[in-house]
Every structure is written in C-alpha cells, then in structure tokens.
Protein backbone atom coordinates (compact mmCIF):
# COMPACT_ATOMS: atom_id res chain seq x y z
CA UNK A 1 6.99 27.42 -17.20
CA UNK A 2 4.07 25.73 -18.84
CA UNK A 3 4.08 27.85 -21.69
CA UNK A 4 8.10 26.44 -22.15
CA UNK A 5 6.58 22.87 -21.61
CA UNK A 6 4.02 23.37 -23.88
CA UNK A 7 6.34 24.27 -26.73
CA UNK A 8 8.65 21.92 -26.33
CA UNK A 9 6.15 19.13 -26.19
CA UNK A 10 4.80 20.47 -29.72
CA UNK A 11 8.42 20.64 -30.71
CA UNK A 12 9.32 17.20 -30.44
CA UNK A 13 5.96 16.10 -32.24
CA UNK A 14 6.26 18.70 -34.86
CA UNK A 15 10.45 17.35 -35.35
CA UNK A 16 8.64 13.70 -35.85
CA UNK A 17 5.54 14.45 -37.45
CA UNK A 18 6.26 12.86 -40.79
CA UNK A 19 3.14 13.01 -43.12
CA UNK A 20 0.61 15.43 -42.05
CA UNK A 21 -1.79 15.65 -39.30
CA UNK A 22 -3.35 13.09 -38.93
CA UNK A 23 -0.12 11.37 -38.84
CA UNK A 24 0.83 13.44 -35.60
CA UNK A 25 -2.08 12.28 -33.64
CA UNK A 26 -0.41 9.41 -32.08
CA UNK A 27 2.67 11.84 -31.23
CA UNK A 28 0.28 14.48 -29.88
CA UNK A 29 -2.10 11.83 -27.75
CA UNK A 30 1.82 10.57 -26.34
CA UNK A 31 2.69 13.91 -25.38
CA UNK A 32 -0.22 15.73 -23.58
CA UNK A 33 -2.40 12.53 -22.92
CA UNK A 34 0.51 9.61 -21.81
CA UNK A 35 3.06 12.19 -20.79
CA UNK A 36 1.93 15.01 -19.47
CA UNK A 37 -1.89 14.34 -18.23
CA UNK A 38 -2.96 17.49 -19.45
CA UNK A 39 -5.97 15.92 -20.98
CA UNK A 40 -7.67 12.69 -20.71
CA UNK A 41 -7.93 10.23 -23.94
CA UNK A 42 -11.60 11.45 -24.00
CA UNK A 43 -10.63 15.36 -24.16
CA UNK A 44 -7.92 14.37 -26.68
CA UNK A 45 -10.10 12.51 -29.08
CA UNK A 46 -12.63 15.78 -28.36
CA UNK A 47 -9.97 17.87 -29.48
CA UNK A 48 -9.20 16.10 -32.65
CA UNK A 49 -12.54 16.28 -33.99
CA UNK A 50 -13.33 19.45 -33.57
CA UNK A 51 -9.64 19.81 -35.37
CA UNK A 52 -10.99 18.43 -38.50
CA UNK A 53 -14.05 20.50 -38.45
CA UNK A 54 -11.99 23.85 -38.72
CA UNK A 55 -10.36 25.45 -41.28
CA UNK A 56 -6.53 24.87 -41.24
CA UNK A 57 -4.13 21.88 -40.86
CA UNK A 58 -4.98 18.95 -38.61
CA UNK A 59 -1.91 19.27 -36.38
CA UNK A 60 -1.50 22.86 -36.53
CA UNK A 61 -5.29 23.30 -35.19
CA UNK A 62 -4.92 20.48 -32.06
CA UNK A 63 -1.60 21.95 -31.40
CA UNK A 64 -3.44 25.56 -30.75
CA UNK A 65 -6.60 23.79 -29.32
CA UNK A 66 -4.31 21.63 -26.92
CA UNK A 67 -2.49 25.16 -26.06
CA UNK A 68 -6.12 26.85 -25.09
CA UNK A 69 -7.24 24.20 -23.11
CA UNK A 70 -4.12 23.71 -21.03
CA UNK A 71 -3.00 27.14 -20.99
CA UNK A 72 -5.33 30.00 -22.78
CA UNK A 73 -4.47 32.02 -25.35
CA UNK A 74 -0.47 32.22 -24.19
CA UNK A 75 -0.43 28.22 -24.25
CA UNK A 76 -2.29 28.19 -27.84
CA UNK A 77 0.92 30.58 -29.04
CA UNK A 78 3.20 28.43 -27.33
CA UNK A 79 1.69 24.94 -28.88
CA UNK A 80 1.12 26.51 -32.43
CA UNK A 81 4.94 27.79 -32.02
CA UNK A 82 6.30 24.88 -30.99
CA UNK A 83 4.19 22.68 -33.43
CA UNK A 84 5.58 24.51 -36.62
CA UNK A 85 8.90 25.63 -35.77
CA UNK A 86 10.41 22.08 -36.72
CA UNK A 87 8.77 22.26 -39.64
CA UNK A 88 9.79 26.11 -40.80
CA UNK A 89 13.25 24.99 -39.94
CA UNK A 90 13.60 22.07 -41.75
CA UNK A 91 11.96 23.62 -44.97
CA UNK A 92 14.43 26.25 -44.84
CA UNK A 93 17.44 24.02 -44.75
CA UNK A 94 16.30 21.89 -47.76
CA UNK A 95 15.50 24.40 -49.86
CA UNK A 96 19.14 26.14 -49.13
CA UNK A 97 20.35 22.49 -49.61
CA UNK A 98 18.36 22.32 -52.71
CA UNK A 99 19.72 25.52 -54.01
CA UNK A 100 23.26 24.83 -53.41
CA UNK A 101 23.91 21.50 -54.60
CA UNK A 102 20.65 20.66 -56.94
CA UNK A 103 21.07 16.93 -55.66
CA UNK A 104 17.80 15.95 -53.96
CA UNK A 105 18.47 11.66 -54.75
CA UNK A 106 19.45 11.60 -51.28
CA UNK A 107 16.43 13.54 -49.90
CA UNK A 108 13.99 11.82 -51.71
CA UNK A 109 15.24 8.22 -50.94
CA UNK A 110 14.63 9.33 -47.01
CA UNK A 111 11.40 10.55 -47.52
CA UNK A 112 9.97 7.71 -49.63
CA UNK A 113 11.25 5.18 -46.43
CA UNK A 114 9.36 7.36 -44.16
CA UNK A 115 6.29 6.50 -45.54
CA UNK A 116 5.65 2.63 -43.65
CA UNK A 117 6.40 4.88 -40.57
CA UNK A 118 3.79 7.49 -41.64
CA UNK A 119 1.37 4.64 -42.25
CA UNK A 120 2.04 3.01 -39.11
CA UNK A 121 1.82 6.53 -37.01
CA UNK A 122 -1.95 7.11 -39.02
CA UNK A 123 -2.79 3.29 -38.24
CA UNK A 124 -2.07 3.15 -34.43
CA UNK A 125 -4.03 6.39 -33.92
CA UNK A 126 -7.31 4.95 -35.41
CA UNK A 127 -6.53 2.05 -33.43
CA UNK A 128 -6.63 4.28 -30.23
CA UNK A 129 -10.11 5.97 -31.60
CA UNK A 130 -11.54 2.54 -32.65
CA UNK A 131 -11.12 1.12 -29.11
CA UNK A 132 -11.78 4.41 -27.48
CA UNK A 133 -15.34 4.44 -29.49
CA UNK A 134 -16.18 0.33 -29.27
CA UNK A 135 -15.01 -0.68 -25.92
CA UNK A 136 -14.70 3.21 -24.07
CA UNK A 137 -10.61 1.62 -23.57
CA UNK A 138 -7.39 3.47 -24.18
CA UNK A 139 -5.99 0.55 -25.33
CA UNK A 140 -6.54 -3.45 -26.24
CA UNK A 141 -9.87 -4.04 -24.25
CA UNK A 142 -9.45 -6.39 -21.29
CA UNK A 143 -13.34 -7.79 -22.03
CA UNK A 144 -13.56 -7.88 -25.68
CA UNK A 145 -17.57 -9.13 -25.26
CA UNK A 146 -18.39 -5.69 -23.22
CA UNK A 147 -18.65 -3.36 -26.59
CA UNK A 148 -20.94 -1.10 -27.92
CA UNK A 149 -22.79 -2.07 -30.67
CA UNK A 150 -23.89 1.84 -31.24
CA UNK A 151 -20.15 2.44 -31.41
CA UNK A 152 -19.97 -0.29 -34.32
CA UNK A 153 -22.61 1.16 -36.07
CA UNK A 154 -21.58 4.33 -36.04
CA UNK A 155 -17.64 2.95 -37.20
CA UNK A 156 -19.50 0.70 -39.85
CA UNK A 157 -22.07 3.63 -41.11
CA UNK A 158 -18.66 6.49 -41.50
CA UNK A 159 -16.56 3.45 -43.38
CA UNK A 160 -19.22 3.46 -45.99
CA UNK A 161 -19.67 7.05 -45.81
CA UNK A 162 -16.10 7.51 -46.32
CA UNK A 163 -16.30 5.13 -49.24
CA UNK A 164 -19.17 6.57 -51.01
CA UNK A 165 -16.46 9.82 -50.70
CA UNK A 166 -19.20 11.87 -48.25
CA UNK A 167 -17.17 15.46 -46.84
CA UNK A 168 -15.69 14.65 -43.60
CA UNK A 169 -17.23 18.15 -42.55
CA UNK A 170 -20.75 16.81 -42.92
CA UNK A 171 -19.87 13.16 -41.91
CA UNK A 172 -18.49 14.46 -38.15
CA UNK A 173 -21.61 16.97 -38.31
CA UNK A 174 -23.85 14.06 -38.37
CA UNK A 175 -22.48 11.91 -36.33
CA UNK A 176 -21.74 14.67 -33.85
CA UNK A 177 -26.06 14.76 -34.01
CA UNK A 178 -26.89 11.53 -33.97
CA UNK A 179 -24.04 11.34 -30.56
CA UNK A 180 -26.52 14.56 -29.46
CA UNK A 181 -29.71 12.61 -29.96
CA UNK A 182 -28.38 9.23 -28.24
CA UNK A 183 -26.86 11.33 -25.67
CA UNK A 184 -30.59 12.82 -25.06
CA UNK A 185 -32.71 9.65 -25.15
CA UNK A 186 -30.05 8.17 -22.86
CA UNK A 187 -28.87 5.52 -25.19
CA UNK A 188 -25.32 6.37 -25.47
C-alpha cells in the first residue's frame, strides 16, 4: 500500500512540476511533509540538499531519496516511478502531436504562461528554506525578533557566493562544514 501511495504522491507532483526541480520542491514539501507526515520540514530540507549534491536531476533524486527514507529501496522505485511517469507521458504525446500536425503555436503559447507559475513555485520554496534557516519556522515567524543571526550570515555569505558564480557543489560543501563546526562548538 505505501509503495501505491508513494507513487501516486510523486505522480501528482511530477503531472505539475512545471520547470525543473527545483521548481517541484514546493509540490514535493506539500506532498510528503503537509500531506502525508512522512518527513518533517527539517528531514525535507535534509533531503533536498543532499539532492543537489548528487549527480542527476533535482526532483528525480528527492523523489528516490523521499522513496528510501519512507519506504527502502521498493519506495525509492515507487517515488522515482511515479516522479517521471508524468513526464515520459507527456513527452511522448507532444512529440506524436508534433509529428502529426507540425503546429506547436499552441504548445508554445502554454508553456511560455507557465513560466510566472514556475517562478512563483521556485520563489515560495526558498521562502520555506529562508524561514526554516532564520527563524527554525515552517512558515511566516510568529516572533520576527527571535532569529538567528548565524542563519543570516550564512543566507547573506551563499547570496554573494552565488553571485560571484561559486559551484553549488562546493558552496553546500562548505556550508555543510561550517554547520559541522558550529554544530561542534555548540553555537548552532
């Protein structure tokens, strides 16, 4: 039964999940965090990092992560399945659609309007992180004064790393130290 659940949770993100993977964070956090309870905001945002870290797509990666944890190796199948069966599907219809009437207008228009949704789906999960690493909150903090200023550091230190176009590889490598070494002196 929980394998079934599993893939049709990653189903329904993978049918919505417009714009890659970090796009489908939000849709994954609604479905195993919000919905399910599988994992707790903390596990999730675990999971996502070490996401980026591996080789592979985003999505496709927490999808099979999400599977493990919940499920082993059968739930990782299951996730993964579910997570890029949408997807396989869809492809195969547009390029028979393509093929058979050489129109794409149509197509195109619909996936140049998804984009504000894509943007809004990519904004609204680093919302979640940003309060989840400031304020230790799921959502909009009740106290905004009860922050952590090594939480805006860190946030402050990655935007300019980000801007000065450092790898993310090396980027979550050192902050995933420097979280090590607070952890360790007991700062963090």
């Amino acid at each position: 039964m929980i394998y079934w659940e599993l893939f049709w949770s990653f189903v329904k993100v993978g049918i919505f999940c417009v714009g890659g993977g970090y796009a489908s964070m939000p849709l994954i956090e609604a479905q195993v965090v919000q919905g399910h309870g599988w994992l707790t905001l903390q596990e999730f945002v675990d999971i996502f990092t070490i996401s980026q870290m591996t080789p592979g797509p985003v999505g496709i990666n927490a999808a099979t992560f999400v599977g493990t944890k919940v499920a082993g190796i059968g739930g990782a199948v299951s996730a993964t399945a579910g997570f890029i069966f949408p997807s396989f599907f869809i492809m195969l219809t547009l390029v028979w659609l393509m093929n058979k009437y050489g129109n794409i207008g149509a197509v195109r228009g619909l996936l140049n309007g998804l984009r504000a949704a894509v943007i809004a789906f990519i904004a609204s999960a680093g919302f979640g992180f940003i309060t989840l690493a400031i304020w230790n909150t799921e959502g909009i903090p009740e106290q905004f004064a009860d922050f952590s200023w090594i939480g805006i550091i860190v946030l402050i230190v990655s935007l300019v790393a980000v801007r000065m176009k450092t790898s993310v590889i090396r980027l979550l490598c050192l902050s995933g130290v420097c979280g090590l070494i607070l952890g360790i002196l007991g700062l963090h």
